[in-house]
Protein backbone atom coordinates (compact mmCIF):
# COMPACT_ATOMS: atom_id res chain seq x y z
CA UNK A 1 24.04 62.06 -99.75
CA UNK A 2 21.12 61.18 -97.98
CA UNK A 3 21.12 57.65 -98.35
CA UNK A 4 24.49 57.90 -95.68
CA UNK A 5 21.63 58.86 -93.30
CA UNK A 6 19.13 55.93 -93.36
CA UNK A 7 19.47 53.04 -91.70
CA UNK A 8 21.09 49.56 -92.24
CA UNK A 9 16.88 48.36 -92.33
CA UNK A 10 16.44 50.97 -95.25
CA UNK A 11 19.77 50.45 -97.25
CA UNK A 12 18.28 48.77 -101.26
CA UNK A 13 20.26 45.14 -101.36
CA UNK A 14 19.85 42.74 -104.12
CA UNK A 15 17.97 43.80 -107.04
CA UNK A 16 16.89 46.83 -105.22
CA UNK A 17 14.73 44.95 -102.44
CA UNK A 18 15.32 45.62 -98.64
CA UNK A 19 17.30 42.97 -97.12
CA UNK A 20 15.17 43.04 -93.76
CA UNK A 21 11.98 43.19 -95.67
CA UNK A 22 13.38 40.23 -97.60
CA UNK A 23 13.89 38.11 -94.42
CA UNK A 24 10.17 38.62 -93.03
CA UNK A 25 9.31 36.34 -95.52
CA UNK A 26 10.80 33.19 -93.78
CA UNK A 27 9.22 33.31 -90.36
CA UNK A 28 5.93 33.26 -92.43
CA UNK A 29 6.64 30.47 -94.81
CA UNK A 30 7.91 28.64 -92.36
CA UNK A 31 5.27 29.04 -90.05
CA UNK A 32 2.76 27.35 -92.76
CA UNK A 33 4.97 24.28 -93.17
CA UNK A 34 5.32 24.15 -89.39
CA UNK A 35 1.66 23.80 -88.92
CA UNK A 36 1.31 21.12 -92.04
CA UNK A 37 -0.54 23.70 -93.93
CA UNK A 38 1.75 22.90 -96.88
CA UNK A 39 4.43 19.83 -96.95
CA UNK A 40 6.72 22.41 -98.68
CA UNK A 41 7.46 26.01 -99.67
CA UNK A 42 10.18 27.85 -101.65
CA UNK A 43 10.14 31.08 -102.58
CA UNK A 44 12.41 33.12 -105.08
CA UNK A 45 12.10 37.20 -105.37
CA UNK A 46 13.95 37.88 -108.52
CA UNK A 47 13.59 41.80 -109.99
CA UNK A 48 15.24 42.06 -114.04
CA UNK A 49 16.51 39.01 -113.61
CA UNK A 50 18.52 39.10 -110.30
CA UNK A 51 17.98 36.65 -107.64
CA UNK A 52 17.27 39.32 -104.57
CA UNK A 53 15.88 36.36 -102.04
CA UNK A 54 15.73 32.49 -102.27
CA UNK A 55 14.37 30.52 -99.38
CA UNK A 56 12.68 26.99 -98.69
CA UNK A 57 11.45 24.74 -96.19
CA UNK A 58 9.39 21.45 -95.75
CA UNK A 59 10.24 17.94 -97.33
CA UNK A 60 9.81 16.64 -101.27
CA UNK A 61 8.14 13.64 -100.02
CA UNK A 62 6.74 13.21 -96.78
CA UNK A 63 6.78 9.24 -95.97
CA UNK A 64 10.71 9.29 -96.83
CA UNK A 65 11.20 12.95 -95.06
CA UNK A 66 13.49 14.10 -97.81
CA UNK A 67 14.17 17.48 -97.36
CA UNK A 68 13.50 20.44 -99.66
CA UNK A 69 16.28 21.16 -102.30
CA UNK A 70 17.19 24.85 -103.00
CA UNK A 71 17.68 24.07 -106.61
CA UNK A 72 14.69 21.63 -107.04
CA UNK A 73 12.41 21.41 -110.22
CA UNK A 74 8.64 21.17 -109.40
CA UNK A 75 5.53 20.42 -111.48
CA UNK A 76 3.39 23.30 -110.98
CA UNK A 77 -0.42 22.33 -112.08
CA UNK A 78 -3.29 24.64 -112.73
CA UNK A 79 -1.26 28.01 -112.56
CA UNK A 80 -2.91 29.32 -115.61
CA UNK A 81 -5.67 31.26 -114.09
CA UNK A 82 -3.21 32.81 -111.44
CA UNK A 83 -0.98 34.09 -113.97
CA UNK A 84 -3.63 35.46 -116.02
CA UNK A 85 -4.93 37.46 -112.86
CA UNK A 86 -1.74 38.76 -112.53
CA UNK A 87 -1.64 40.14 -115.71
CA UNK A 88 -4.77 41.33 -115.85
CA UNK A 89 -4.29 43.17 -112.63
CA UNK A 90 -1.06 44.58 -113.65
CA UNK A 91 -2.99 45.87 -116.92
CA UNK A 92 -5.77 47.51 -114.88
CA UNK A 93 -3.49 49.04 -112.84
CA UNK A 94 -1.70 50.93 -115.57
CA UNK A 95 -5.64 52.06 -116.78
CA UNK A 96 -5.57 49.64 -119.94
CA UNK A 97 -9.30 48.88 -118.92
CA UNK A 98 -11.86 49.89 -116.67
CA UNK A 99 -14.78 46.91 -115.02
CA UNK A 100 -18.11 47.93 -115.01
């Protein structure tokens, strides 16, 4: 009932996410492969396993200008200790340990 109050801005799309939350994320990316802080970036919100937002920008390889492919397949190196910060964060969070 009250959800036929909010506004289009507030209504849950995909997965649950806000579709004009969702969209703030492109002016940003964007923005760092404008000003050749990265040659590329593609981003991918998924929440249970639906695809909410998929986005990218920049070129594969900058002498031939190829662009970006939405269904590329990168090589991702040295990832290990950001996904193991993640983790542990997430862990903290929920109070499975405490730093002294």
């Amino acid at each position: 009932m009250a959800a036929e109050f909010l506004s289009e801005e507030f209504k849950h799309g995909p997965a649950g996410f806000c579709p004009a939350r969702l969209t703030r994320i492109s002016p940003w990316l964007k923005r760092y492969v404008d000003e050749k802080k990265l040659p590329f970036a593609h981003v991918a919100v998924l929440r249970k396993g639906q695809l909410a937002y998929s986005n990218c920008y920049g070129v594969r390889d900058i002498e031939e200008g190829s662009p970006i492919l939405e269904d590329g397949i990168y090589r991702i190196y040295s990832m290990t200790k950001l996904v193991t910060t993640v983790a542990a964060l997430a862990l903290y969070e929920k109070g499975a340990f405490q730093l002294d």
